[in-house]
PDB file of N, CA and C in Angstrom:
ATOM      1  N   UNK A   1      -3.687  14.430   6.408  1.00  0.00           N
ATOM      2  CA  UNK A   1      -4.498  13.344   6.910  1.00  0.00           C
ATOM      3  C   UNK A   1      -5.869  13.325   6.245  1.00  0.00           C
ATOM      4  N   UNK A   2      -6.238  14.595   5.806  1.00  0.00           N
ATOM      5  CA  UNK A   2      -7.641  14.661   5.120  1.00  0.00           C
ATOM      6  C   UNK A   2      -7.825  14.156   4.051  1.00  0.00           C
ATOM      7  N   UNK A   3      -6.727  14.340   3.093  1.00  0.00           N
ATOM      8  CA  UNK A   3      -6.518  13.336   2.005  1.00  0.00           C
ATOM      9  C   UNK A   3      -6.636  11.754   2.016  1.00  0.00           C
ATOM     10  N   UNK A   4      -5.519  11.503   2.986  1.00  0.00           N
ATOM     11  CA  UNK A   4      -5.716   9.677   3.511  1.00  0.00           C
ATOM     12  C   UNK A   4      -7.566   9.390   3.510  1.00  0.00           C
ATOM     13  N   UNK A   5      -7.484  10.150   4.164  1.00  0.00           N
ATOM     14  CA  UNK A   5      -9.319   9.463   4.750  1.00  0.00           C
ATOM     15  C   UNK A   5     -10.022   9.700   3.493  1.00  0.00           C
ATOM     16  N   UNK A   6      -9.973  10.913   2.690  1.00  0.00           N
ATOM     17  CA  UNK A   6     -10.742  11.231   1.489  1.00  0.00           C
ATOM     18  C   UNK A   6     -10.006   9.594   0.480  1.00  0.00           C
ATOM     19  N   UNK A   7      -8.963   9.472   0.490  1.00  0.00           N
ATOM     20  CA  UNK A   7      -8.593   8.491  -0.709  1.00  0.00           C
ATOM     21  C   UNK A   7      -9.232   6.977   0.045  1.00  0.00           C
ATOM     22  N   UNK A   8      -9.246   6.998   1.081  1.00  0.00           N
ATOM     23  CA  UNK A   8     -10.084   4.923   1.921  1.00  0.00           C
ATOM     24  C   UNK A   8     -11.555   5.174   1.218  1.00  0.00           C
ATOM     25  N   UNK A   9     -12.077   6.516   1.460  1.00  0.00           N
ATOM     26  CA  UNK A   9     -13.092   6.286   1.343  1.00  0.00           C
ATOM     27  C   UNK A   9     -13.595   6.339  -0.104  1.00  0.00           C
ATOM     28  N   UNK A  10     -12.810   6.587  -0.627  1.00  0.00           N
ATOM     29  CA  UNK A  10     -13.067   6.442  -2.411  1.00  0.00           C
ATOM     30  C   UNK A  10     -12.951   4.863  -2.829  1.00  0.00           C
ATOM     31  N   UNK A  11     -11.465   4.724  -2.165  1.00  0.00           N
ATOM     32  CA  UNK A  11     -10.891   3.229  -2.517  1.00  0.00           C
ATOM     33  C   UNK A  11     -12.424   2.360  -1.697  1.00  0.00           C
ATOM     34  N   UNK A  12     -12.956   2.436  -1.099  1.00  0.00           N
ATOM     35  CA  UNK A  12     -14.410   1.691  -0.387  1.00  0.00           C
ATOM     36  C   UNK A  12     -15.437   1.786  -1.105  1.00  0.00           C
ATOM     37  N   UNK A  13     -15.840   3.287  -1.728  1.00  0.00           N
ATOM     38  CA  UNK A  13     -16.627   3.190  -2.787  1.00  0.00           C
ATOM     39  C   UNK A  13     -16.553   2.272  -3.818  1.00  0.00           C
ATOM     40  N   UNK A  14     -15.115   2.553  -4.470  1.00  0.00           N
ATOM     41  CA  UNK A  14     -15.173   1.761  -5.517  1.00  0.00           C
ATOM     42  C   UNK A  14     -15.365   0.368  -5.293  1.00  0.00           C
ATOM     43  N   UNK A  15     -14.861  -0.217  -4.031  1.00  0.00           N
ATOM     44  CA  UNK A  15     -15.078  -1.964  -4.028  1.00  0.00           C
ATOM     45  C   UNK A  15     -16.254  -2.362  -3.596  1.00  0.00           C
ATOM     46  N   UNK A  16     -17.226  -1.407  -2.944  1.00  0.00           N
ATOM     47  CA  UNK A  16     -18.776  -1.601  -3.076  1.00  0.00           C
ATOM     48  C   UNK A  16     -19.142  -1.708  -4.444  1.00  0.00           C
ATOM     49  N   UNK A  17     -18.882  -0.627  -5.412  1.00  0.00           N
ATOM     50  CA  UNK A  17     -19.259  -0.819  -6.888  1.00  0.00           C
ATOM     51  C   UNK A  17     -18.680  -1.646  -7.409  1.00  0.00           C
ATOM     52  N   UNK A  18     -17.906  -2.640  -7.414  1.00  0.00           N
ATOM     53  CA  UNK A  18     -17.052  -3.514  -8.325  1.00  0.00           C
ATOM     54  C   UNK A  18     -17.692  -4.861  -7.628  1.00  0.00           C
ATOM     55  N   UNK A  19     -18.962  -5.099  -6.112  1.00  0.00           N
ATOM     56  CA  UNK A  19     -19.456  -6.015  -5.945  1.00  0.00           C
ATOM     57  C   UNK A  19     -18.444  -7.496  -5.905  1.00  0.00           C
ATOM     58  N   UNK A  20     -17.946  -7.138  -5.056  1.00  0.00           N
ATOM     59  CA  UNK A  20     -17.182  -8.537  -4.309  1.00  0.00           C
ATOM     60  C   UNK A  20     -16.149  -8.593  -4.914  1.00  0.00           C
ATOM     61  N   UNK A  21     -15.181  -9.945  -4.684  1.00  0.00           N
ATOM     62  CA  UNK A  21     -14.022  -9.813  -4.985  1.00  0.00           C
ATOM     63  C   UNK A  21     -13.181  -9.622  -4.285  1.00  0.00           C
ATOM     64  N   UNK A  22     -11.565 -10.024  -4.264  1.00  0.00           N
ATOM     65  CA  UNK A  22     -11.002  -9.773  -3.345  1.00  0.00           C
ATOM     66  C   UNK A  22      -9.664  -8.268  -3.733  1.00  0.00           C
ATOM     67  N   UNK A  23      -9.525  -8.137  -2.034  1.00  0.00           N
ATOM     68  CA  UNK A  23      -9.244  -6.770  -2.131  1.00  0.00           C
ATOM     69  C   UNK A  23      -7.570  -7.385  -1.143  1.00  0.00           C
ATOM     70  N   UNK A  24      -6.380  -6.398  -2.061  1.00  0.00           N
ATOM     71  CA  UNK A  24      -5.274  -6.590  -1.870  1.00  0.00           C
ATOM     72  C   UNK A  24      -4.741  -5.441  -0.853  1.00  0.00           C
ATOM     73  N   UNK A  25      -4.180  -5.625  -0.134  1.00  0.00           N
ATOM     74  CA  UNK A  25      -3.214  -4.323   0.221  1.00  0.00           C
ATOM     75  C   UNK A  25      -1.458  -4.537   0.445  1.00  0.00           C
ATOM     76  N   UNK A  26      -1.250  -3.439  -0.247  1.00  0.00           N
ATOM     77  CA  UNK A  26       0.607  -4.529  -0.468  1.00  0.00           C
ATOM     78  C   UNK A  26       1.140  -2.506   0.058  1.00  0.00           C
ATOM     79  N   UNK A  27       2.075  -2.938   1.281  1.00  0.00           N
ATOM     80  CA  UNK A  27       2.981  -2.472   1.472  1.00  0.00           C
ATOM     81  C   UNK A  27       4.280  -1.830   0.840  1.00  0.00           C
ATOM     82  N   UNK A  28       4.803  -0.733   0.714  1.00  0.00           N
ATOM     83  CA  UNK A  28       6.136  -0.627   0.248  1.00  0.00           C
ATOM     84  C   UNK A  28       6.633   0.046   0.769  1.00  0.00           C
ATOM     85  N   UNK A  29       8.200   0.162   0.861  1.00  0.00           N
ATOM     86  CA  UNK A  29       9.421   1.029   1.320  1.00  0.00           C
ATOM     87  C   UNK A  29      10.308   1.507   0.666  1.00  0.00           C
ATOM     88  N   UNK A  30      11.346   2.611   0.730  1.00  0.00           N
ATOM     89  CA  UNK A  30      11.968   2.869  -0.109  1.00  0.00           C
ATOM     90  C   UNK A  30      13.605   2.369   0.372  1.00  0.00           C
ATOM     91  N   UNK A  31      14.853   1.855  -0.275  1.00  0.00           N
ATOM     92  CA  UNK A  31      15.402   1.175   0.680  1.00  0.00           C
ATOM     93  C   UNK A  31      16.463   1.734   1.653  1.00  0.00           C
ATOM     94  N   UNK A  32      15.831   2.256   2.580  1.00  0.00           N
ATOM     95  CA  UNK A  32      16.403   2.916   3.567  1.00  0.00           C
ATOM     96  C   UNK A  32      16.376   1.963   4.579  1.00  0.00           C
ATOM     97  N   UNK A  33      17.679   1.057   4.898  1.00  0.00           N
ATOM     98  CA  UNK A  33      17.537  -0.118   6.374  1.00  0.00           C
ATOM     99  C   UNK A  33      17.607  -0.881   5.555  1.00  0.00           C
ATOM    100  N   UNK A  34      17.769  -2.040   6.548  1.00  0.00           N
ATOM    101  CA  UNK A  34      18.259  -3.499   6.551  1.00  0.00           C
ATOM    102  C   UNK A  34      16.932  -4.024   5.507  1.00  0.00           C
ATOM    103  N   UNK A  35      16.919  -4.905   4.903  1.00  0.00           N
ATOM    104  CA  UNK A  35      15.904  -6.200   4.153  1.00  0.00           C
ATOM    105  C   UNK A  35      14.513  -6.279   5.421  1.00  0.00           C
ATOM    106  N   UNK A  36      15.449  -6.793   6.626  1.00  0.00           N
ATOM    107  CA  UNK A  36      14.326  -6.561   7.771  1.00  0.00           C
ATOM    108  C   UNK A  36      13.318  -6.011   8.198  1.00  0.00           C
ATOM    109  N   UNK A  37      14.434  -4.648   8.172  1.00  0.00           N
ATOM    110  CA  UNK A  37      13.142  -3.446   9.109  1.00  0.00           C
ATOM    111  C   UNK A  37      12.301  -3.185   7.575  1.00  0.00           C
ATOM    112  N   UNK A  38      13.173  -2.874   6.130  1.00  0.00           N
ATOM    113  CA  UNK A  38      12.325  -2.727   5.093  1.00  0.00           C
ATOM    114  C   UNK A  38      10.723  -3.410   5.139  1.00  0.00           C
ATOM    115  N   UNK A  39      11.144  -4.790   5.092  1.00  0.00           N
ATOM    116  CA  UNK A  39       9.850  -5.620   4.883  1.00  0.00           C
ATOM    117  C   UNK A  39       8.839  -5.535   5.986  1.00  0.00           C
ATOM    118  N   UNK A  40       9.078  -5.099   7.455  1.00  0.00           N
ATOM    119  CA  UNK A  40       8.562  -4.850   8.628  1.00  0.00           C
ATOM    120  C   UNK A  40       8.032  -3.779   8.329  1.00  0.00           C
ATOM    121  N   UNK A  41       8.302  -2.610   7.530  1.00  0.00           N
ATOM    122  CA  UNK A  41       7.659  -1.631   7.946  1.00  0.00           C
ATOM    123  C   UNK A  41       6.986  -1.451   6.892  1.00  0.00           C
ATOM    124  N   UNK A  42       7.029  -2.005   5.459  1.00  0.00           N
ATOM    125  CA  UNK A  42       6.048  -1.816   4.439  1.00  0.00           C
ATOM    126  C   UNK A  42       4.959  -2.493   5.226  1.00  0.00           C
ATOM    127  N   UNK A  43       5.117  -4.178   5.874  1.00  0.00           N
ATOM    128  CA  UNK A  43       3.735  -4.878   6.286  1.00  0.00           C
ATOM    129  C   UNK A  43       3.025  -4.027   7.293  1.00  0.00           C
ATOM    130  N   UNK A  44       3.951  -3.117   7.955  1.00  0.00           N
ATOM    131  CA  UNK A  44       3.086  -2.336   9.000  1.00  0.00           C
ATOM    132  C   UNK A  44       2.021  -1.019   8.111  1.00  0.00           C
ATOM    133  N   UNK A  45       2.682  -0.529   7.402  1.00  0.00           N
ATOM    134  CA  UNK A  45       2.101   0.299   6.501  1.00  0.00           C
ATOM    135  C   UNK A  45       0.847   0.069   6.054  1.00  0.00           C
ATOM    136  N   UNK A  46       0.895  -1.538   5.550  1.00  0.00           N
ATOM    137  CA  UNK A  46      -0.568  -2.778   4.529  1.00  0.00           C
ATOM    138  C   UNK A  46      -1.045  -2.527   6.044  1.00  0.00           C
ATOM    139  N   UNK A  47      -0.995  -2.633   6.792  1.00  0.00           N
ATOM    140  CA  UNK A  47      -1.726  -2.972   8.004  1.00  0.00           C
ATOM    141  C   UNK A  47      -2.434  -1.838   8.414  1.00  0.00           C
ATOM    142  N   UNK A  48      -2.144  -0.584   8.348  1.00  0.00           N
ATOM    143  CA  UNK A  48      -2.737   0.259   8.930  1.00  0.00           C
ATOM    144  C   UNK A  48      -3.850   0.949   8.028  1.00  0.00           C
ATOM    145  N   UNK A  49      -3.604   0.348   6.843  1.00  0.00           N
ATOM    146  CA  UNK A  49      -4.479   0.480   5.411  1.00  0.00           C
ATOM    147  C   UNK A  49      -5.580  -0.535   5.688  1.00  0.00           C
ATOM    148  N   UNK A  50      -5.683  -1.335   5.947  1.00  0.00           N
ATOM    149  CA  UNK A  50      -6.514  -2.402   6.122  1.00  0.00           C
ATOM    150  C   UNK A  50      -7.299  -1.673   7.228  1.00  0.00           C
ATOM    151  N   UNK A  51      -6.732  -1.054   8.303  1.00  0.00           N
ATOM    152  CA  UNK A  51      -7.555  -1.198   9.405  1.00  0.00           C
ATOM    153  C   UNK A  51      -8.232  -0.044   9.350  1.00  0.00           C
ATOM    154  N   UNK A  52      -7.765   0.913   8.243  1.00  0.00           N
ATOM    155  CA  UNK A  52      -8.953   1.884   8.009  1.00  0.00           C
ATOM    156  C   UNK A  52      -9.769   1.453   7.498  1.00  0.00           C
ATOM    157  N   UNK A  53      -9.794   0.327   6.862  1.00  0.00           N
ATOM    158  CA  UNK A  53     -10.377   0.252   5.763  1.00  0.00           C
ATOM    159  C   UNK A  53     -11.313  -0.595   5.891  1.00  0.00           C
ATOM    160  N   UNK A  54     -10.937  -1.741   7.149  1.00  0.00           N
ATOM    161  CA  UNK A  54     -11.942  -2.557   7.655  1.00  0.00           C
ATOM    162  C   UNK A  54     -13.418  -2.152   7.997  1.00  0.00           C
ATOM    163  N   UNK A  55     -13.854  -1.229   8.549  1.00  0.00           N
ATOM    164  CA  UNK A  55     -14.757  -0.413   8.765  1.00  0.00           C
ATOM    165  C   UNK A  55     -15.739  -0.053   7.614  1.00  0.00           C
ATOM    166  N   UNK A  56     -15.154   0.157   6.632  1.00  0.00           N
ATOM    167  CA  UNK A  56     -15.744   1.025   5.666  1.00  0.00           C
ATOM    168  C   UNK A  56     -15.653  -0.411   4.177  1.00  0.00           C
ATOM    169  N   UNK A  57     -15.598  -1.336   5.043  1.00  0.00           N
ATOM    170  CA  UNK A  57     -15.669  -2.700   3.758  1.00  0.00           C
ATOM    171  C   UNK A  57     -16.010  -3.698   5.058  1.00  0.00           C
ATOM    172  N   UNK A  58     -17.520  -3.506   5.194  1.00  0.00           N
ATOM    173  CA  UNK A  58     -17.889  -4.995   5.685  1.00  0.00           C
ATOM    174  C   UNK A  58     -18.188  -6.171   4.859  1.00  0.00           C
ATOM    175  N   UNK A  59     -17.719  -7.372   5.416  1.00  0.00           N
ATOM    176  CA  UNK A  59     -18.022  -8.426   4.727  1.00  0.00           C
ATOM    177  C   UNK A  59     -16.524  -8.663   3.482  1.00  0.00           C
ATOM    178  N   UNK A  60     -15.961  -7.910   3.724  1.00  0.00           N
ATOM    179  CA  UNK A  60     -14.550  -7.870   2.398  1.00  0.00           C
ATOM    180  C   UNK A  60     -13.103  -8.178   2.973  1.00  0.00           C
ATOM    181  N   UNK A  61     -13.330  -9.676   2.748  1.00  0.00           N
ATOM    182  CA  UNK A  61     -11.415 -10.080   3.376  1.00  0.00           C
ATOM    183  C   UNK A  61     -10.149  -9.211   2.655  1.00  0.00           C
ATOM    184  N   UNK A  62      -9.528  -8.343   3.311  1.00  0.00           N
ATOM    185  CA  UNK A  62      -8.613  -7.686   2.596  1.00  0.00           C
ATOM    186  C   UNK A  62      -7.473  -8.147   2.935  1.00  0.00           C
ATOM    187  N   UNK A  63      -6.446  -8.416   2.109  1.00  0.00           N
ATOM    188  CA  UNK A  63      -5.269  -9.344   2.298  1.00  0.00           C
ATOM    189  C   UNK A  63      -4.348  -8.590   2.258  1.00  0.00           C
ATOM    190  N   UNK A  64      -3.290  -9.121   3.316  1.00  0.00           N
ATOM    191  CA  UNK A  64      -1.897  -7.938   3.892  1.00  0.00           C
ATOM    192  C   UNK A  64      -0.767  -8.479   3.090  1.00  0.00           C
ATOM    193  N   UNK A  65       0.012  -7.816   2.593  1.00  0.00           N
ATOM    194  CA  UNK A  65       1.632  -8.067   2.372  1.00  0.00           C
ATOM    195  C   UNK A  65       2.370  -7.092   2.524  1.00  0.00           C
ATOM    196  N   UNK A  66       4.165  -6.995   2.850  1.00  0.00           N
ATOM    197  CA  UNK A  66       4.555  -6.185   2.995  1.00  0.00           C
ATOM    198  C   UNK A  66       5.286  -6.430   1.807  1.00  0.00           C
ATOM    199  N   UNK A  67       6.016  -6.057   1.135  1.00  0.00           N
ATOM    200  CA  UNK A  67       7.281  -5.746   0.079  1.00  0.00           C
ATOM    201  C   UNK A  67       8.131  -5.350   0.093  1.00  0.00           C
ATOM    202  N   UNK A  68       8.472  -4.439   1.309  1.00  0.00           N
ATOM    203  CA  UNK A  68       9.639  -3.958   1.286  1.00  0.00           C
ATOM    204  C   UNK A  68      10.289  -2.572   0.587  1.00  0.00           C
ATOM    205  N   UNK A  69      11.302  -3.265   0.185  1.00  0.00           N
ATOM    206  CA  UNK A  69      12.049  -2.491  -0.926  1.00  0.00           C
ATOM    207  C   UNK A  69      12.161  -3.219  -2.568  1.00  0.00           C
ATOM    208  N   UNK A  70      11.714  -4.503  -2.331  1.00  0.00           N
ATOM    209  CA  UNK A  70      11.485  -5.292  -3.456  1.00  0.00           C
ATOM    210  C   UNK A  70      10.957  -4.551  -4.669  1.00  0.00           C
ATOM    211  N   UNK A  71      10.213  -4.300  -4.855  1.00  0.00           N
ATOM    212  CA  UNK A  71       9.291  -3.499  -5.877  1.00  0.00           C
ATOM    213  C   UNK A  71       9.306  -1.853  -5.845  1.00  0.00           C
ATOM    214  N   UNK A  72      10.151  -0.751  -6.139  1.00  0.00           N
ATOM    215  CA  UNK A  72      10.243  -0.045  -5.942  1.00  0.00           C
ATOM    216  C   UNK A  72       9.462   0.963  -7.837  1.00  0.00           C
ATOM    217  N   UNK A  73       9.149   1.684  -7.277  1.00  0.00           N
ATOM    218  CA  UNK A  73       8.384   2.524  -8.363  1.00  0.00           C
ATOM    219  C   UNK A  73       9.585   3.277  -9.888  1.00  0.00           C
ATOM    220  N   UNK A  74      10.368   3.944  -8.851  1.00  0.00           N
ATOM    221  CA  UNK A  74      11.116   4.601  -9.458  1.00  0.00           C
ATOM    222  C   UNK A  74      12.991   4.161  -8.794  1.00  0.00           C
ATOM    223  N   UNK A  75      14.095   4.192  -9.050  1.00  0.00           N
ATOM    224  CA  UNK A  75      15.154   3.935  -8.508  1.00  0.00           C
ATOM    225  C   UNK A  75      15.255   5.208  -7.331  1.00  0.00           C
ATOM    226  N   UNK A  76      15.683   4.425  -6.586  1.00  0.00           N
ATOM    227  CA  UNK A  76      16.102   5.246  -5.089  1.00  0.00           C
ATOM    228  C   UNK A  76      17.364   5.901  -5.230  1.00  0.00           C
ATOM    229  N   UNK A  77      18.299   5.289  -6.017  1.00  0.00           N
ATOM    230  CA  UNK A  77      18.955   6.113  -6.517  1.00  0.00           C
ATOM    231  C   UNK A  77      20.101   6.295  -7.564  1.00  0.00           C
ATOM    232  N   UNK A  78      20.232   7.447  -8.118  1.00  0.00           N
ATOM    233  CA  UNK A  78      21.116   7.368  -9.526  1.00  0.00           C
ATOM    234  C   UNK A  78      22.524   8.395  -9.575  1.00  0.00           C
ATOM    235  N   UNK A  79      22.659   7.730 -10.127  1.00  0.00           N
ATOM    236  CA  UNK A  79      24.465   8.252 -10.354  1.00  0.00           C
ATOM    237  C   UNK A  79      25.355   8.122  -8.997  1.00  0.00           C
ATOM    238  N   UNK A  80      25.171   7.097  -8.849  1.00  0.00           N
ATOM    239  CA  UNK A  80      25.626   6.892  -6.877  1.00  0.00           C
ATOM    240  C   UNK A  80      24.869   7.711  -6.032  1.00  0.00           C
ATOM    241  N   UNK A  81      23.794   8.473  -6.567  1.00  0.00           N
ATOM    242  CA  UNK A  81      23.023   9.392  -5.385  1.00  0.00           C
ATOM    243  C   UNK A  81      21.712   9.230  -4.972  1.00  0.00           C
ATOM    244  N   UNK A  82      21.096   9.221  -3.860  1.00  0.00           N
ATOM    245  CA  UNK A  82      20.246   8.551  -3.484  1.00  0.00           C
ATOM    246  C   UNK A  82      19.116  10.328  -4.084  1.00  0.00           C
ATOM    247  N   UNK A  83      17.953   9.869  -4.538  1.00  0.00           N
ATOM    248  CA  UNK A  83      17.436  10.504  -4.974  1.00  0.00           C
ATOM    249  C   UNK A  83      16.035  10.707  -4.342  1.00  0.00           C
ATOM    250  N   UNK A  84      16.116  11.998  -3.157  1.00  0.00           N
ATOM    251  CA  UNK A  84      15.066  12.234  -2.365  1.00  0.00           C
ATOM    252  C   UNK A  84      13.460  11.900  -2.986  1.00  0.00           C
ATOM    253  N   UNK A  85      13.051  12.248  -4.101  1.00  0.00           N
ATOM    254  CA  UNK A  85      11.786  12.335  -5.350  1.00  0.00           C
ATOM    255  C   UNK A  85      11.349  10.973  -5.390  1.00  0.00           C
ATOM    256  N   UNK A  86      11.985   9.924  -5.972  1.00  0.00           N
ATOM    257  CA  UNK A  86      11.873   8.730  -5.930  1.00  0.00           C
ATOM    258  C   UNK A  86      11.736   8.151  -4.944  1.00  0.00           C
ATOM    259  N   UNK A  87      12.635   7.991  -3.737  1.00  0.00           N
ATOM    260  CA  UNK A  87      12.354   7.254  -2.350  1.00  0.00           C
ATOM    261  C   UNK A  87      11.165   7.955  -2.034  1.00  0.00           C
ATOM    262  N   UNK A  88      10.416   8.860  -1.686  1.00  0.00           N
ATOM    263  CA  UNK A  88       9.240   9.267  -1.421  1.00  0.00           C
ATOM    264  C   UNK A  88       8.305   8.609  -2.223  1.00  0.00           C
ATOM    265  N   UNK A  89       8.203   8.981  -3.459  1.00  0.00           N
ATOM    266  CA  UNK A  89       7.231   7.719  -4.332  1.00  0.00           C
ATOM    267  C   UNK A  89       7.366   6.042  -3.780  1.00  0.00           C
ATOM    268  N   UNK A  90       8.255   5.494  -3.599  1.00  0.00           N
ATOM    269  CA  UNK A  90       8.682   4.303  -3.278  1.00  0.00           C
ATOM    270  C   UNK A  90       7.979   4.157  -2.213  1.00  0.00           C
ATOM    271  N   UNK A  91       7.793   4.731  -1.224  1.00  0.00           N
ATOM    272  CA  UNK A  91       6.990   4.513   0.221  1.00  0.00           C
ATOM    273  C   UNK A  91       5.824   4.877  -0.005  1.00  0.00           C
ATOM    274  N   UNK A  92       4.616   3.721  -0.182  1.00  0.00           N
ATOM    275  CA  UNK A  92       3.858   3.790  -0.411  1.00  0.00           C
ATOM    276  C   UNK A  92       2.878   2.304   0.232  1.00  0.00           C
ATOM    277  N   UNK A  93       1.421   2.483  -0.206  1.00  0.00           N
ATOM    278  CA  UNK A  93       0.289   1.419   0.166  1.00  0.00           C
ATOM    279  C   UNK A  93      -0.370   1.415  -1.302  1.00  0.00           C
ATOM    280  N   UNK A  94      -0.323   0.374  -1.727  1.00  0.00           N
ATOM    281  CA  UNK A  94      -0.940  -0.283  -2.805  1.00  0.00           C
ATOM    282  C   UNK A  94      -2.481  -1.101  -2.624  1.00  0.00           C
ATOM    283  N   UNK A  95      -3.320  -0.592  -3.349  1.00  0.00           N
ATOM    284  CA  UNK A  95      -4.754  -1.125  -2.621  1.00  0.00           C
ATOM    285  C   UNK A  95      -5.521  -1.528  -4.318  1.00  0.00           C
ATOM    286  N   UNK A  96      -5.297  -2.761  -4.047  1.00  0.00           N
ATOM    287  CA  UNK A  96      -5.892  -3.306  -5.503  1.00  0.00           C
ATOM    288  C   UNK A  96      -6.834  -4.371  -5.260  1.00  0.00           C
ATOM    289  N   UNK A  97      -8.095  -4.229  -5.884  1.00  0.00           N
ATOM    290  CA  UNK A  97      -9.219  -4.774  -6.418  1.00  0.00           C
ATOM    291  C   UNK A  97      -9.242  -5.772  -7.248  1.00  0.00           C
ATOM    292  N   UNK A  98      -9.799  -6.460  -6.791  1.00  0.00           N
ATOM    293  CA  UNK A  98      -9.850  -8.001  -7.921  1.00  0.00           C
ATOM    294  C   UNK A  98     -11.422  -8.000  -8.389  1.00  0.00           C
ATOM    295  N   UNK A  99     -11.689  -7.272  -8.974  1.00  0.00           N
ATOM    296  CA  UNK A  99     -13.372  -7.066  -9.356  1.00  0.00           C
ATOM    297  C   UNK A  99     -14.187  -8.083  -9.980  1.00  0.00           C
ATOM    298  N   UNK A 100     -13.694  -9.386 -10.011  1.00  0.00           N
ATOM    299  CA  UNK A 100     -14.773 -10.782 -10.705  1.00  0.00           C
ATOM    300  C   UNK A 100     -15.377 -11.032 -10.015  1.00  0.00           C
ATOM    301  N   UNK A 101     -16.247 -11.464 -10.590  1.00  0.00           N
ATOM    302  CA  UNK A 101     -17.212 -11.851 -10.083  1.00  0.00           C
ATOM    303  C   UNK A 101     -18.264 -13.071 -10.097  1.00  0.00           C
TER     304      UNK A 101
END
């Protein structure tokens, strides 16, 4: 958990220094479950990223999406086998900066 909080508060630094702009947060899952619960639980994921994050970015609309299983990092799995390494990477919060200005 010390990490999480150490990485918001970096990701906050930096969008103070990059001076406005809009700030993304995109959800992901690895595809374990239905299309449904996938996309439900990446947006819950963007969501709980945001709400740390709200705090520590006043004045900065941060925008939610979930993804799912759509966009996956690495394949979940190969040779017919679901590949523990990858689905862990795959579940993730994506927090991207639009720095123009």
């Amino acid at each position: 958990m010390r990490a999480t909080r150490r990485l918001l508060r970096v990701a906050a630094e930096i969008q103070a220094e990059s001076a406005g702009g809009a700030v993304r947060v995109e959800g992901h899952t690895d595809d374990q479950g239905t299309g449904a619960y996938t996309d439900a639980l990446s947006l819950r994921r963007a969501q709980a990223v945001r709400e740390a994050l709200q705090s520590r970015l006043p004045g900065v609309t941060l925008q939610v999406r979930g993804f799912g299983e759509r966009r996956p990092q690495l394949p979940d799995i190969m040779d017919g086998h679901p590949v523990k390494r990858n689905q862990a990477r795959n579940r993730r919060v994506e927090i991207i900066f639009d720095a123009r200005k």
